[in-house]
PDB file of N, CA and C in Angstrom:
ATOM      1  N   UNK A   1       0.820  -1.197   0.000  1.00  0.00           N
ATOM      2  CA  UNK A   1       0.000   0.000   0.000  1.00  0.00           C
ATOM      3  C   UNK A   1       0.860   1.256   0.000  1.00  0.00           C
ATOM      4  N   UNK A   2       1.923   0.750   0.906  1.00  0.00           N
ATOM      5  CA  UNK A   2       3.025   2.637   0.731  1.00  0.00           C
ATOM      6  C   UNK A   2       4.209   2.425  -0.922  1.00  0.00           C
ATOM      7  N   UNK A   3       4.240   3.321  -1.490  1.00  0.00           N
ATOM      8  CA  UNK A   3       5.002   3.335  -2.548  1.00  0.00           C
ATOM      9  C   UNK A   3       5.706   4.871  -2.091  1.00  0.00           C
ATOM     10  N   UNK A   4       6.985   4.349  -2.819  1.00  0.00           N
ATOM     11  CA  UNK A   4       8.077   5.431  -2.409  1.00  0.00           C
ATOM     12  C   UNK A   4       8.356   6.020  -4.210  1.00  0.00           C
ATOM     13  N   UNK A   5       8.041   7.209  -4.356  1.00  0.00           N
ATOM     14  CA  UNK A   5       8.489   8.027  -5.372  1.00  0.00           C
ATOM     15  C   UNK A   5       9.729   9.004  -4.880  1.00  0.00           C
ATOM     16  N   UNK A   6      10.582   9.452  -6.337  1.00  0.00           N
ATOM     17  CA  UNK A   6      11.135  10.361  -5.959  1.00  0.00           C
ATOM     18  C   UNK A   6      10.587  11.462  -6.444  1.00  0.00           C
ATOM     19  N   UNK A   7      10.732  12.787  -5.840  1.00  0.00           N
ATOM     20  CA  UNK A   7      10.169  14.249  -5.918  1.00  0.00           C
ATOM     21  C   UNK A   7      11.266  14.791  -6.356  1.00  0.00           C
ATOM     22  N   UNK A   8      11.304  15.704  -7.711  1.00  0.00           N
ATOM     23  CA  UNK A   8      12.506  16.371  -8.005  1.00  0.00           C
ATOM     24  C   UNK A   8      13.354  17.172  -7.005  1.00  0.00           C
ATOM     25  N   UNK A   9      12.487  17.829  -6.046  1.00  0.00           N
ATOM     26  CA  UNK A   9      12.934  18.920  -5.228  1.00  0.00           C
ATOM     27  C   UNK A   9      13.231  18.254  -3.347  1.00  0.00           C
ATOM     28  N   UNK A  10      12.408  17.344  -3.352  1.00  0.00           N
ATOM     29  CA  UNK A  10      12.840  16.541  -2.032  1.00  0.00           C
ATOM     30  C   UNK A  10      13.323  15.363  -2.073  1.00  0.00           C
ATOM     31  N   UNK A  11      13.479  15.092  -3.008  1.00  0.00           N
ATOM     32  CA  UNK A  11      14.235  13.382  -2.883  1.00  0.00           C
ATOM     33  C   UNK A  11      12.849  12.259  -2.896  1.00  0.00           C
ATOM     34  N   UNK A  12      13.380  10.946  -2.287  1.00  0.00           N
ATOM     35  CA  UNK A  12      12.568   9.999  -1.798  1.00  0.00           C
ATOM     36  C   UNK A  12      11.633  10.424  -1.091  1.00  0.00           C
ATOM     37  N   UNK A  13       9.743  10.100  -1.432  1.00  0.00           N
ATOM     38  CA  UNK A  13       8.669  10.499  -0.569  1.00  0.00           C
ATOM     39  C   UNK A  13       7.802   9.206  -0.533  1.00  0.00           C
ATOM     40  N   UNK A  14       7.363   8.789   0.924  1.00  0.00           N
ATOM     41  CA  UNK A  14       6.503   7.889   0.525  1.00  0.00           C
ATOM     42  C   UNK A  14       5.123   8.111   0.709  1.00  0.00           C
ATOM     43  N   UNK A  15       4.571   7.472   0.171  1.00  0.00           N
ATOM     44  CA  UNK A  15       3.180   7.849  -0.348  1.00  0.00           C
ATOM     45  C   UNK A  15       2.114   6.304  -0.405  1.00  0.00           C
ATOM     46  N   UNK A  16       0.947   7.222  -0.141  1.00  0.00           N
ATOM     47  CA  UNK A  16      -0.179   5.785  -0.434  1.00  0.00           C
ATOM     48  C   UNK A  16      -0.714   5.573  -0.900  1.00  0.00           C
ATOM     49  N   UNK A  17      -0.606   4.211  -1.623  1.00  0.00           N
ATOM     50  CA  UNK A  17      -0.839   4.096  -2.838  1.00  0.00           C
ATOM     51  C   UNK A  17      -2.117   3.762  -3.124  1.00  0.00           C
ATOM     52  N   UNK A  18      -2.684   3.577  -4.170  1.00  0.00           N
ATOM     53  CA  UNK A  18      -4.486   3.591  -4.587  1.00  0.00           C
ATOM     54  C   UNK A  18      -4.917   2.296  -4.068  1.00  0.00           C
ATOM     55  N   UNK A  19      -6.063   2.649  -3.438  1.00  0.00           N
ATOM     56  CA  UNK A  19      -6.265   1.490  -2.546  1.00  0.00           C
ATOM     57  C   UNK A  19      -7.449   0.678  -3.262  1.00  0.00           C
ATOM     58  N   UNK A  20      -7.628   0.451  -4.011  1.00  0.00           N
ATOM     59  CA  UNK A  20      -8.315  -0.031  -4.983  1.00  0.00           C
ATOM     60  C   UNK A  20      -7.760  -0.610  -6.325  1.00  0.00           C
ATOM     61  N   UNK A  21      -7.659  -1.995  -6.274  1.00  0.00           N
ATOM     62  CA  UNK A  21      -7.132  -2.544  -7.220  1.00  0.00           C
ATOM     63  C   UNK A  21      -7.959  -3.668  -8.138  1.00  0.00           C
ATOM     64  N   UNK A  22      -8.166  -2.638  -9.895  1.00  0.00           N
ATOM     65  CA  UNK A  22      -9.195  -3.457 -10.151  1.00  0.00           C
ATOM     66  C   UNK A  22      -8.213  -4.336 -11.351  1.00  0.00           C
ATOM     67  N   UNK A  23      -8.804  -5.572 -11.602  1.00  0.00           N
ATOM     68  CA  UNK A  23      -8.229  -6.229 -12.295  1.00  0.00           C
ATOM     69  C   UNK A  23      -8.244  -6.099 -14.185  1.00  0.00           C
ATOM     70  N   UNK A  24      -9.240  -5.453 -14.571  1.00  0.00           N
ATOM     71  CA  UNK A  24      -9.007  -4.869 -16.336  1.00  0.00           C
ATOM     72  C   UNK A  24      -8.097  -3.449 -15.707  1.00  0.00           C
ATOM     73  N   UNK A  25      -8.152  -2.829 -15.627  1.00  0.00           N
ATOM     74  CA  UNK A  25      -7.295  -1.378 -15.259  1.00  0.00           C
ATOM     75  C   UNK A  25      -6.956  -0.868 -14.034  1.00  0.00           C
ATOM     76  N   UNK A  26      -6.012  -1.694 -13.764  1.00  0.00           N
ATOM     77  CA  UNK A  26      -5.179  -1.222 -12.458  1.00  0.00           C
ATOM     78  C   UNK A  26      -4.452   0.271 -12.466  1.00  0.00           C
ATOM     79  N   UNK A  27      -4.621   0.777 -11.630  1.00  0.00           N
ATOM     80  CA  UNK A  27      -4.769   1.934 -11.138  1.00  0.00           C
ATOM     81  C   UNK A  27      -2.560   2.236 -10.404  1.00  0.00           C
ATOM     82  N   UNK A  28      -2.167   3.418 -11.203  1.00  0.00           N
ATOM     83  CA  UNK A  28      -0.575   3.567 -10.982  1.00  0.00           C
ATOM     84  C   UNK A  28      -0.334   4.415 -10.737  1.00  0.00           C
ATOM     85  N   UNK A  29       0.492   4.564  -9.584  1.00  0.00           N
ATOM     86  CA  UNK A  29       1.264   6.458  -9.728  1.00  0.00           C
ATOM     87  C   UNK A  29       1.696   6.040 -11.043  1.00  0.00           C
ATOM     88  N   UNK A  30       1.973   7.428 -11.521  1.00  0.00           N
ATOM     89  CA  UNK A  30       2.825   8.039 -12.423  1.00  0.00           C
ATOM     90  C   UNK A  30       4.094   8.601 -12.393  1.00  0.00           C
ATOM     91  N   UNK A  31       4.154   9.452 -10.895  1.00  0.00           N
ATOM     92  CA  UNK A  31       4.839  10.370 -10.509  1.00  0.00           C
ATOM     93  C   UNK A  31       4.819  11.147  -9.489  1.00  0.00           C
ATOM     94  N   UNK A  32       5.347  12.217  -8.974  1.00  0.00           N
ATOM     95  CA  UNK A  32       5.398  13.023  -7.673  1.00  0.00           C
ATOM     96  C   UNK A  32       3.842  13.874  -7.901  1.00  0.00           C
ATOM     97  N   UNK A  33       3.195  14.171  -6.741  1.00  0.00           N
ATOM     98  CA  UNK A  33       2.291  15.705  -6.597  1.00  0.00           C
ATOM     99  C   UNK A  33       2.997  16.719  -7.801  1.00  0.00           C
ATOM    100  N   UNK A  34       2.391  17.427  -8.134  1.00  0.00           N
ATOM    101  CA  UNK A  34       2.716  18.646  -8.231  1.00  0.00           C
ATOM    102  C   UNK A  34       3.277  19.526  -7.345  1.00  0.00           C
ATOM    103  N   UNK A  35       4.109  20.681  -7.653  1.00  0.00           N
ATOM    104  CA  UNK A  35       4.560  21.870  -6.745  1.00  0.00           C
ATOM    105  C   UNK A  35       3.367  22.863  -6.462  1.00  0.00           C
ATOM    106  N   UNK A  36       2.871  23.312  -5.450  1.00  0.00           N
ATOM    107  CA  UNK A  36       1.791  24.470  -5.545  1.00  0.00           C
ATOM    108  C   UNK A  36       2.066  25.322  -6.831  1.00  0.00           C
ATOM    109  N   UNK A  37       1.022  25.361  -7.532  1.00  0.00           N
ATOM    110  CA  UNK A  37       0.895  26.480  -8.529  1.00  0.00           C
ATOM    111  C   UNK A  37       1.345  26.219  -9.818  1.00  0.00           C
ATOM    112  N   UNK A  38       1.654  24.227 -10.333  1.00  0.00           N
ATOM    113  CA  UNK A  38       2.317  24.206 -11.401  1.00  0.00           C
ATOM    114  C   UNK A  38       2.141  24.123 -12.339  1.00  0.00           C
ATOM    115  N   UNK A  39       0.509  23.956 -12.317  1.00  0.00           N
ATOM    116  CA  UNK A  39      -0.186  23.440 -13.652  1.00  0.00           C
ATOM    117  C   UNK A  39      -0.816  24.859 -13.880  1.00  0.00           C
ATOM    118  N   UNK A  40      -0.870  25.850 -13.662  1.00  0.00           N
ATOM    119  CA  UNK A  40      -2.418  26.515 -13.102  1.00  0.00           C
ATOM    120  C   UNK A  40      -2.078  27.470 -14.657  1.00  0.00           C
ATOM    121  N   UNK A  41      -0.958  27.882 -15.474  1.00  0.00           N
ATOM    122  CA  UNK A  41      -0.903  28.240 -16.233  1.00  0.00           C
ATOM    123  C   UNK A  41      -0.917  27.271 -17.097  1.00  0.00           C
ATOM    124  N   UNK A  42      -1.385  26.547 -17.893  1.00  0.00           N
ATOM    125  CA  UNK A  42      -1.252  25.400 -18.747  1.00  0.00           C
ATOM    126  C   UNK A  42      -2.968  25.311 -18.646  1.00  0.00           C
ATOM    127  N   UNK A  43      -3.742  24.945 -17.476  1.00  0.00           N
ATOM    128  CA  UNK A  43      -4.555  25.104 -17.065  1.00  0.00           C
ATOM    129  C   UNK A  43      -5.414  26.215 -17.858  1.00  0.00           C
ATOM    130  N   UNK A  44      -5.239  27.134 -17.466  1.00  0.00           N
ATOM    131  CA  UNK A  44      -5.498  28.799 -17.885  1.00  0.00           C
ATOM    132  C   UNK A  44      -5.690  28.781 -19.113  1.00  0.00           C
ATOM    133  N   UNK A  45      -4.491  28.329 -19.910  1.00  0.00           N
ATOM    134  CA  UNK A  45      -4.791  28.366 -21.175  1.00  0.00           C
ATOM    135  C   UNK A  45      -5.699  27.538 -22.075  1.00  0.00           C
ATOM    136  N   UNK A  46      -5.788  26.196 -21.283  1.00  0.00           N
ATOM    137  CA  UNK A  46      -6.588  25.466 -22.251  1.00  0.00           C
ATOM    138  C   UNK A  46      -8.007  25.988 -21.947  1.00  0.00           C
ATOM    139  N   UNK A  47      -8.102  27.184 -21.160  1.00  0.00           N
ATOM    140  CA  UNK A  47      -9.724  27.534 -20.458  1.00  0.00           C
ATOM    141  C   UNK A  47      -9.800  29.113 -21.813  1.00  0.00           C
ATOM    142  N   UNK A  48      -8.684  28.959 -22.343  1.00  0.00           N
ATOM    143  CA  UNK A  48      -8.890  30.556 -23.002  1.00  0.00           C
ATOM    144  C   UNK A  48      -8.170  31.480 -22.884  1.00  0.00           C
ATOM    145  N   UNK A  49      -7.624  32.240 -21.802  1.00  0.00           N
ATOM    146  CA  UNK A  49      -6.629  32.751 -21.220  1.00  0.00           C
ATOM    147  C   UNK A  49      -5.730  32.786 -22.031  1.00  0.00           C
ATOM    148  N   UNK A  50      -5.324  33.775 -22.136  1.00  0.00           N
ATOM    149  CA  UNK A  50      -3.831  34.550 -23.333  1.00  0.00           C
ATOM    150  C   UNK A  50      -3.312  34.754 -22.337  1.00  0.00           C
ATOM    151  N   UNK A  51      -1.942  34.417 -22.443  1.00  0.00           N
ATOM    152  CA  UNK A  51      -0.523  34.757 -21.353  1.00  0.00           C
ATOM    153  C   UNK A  51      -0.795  36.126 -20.940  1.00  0.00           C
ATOM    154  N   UNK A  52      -1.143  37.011 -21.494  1.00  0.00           N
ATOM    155  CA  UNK A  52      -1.522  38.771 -20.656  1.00  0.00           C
ATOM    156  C   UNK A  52      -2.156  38.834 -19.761  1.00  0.00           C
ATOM    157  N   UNK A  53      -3.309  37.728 -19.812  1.00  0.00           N
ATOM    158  CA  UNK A  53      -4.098  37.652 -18.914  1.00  0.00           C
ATOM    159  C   UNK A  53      -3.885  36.952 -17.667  1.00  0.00           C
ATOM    160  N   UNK A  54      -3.247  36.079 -17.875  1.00  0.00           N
ATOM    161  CA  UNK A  54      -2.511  34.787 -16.900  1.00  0.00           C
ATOM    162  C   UNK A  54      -1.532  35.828 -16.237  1.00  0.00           C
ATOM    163  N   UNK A  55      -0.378  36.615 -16.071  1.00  0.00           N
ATOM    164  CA  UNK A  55       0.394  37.395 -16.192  1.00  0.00           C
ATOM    165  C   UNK A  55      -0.658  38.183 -15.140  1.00  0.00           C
ATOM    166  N   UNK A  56      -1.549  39.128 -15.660  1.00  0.00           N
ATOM    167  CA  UNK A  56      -2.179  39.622 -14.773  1.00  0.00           C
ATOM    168  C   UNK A  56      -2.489  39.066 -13.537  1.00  0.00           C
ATOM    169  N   UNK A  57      -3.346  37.700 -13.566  1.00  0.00           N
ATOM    170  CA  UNK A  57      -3.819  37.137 -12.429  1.00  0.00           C
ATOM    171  C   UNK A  57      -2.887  36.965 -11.652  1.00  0.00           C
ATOM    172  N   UNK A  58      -1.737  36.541 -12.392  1.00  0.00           N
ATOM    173  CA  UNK A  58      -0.234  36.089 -11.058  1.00  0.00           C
ATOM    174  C   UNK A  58       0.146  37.463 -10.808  1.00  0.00           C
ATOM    175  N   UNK A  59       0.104  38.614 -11.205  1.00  0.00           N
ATOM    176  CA  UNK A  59       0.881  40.056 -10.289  1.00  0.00           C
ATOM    177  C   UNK A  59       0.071  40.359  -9.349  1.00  0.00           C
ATOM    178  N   UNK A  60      -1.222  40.030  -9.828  1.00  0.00           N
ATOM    179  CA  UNK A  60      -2.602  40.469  -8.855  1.00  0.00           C
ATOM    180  C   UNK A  60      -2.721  39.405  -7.651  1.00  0.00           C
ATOM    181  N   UNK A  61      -1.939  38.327  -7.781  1.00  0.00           N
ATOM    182  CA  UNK A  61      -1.679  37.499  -6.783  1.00  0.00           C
ATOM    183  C   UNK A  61      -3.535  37.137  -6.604  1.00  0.00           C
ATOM    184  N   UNK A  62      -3.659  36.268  -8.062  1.00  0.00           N
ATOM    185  CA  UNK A  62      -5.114  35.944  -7.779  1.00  0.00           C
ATOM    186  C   UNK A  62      -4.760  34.335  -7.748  1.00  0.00           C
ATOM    187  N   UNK A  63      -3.465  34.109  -8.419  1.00  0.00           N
ATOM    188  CA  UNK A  63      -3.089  32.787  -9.099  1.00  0.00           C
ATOM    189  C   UNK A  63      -2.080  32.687  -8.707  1.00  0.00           C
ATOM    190  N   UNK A  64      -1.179  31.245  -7.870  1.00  0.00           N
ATOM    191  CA  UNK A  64       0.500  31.218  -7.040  1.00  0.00           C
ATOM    192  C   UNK A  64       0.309  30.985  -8.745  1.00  0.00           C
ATOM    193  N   UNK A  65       1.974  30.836  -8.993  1.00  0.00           N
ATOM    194  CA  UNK A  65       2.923  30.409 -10.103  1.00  0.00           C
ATOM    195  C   UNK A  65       3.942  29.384  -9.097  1.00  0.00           C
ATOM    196  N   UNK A  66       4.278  28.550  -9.668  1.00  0.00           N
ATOM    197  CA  UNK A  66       5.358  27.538  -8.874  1.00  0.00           C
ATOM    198  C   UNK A  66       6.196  28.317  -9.422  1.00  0.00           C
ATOM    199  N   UNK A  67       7.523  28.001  -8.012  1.00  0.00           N
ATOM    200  CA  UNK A  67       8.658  28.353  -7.832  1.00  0.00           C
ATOM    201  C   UNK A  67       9.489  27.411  -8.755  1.00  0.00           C
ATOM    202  N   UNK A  68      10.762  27.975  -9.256  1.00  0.00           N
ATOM    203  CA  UNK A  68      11.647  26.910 -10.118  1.00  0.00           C
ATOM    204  C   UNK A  68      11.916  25.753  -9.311  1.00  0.00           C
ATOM    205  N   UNK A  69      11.887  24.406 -10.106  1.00  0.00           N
ATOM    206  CA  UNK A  69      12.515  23.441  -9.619  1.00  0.00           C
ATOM    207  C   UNK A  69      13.933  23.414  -8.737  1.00  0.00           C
ATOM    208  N   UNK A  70      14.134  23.411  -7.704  1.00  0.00           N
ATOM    209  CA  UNK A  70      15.403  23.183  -7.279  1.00  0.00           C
ATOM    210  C   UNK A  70      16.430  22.183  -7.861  1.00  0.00           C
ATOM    211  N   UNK A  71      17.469  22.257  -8.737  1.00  0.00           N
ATOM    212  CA  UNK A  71      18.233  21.595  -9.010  1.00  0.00           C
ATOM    213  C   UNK A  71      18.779  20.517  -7.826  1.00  0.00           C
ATOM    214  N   UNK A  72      18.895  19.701  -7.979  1.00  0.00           N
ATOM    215  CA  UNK A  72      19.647  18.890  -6.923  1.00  0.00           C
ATOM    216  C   UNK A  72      21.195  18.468  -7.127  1.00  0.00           C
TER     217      UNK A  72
END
């Protein structure tokens, strides 16, 4: 039930895994969470949103933007 991913920015995290296991389509991480705020422009756009506008919402601090990946 616990599966250990790595997170670009923290290393090794463990995590729990889908507790439901069906037998035609079993159910997989993929990968780490997201960082707060990482999709939300990508997001934005497929809703319509022109980068001016996106841009706005993040100065207006209506929308976080994720912080750069920490290199490790």
């Amino acid at each position: 039930m616990v599966r250990e991913l790595t997170h670009p920015e923290y290393g090794p995290l463990r995590y729990v895994g889908i507790p439901v296991k069906l037998s035609d389509t079993p159910g997989e991480m993929q990968g780490p969470p997201p960082r707060f705020g990482e999709h939300n422009r990508e997001i934005l756009e497929e809703l319509g949103y022109d980068g001016g506008a996106i841009d706005q919402l993040a100065t207006s601090n209506v929308i976080a933007e994720a912080e750069p990946a920490l290199s490790r």
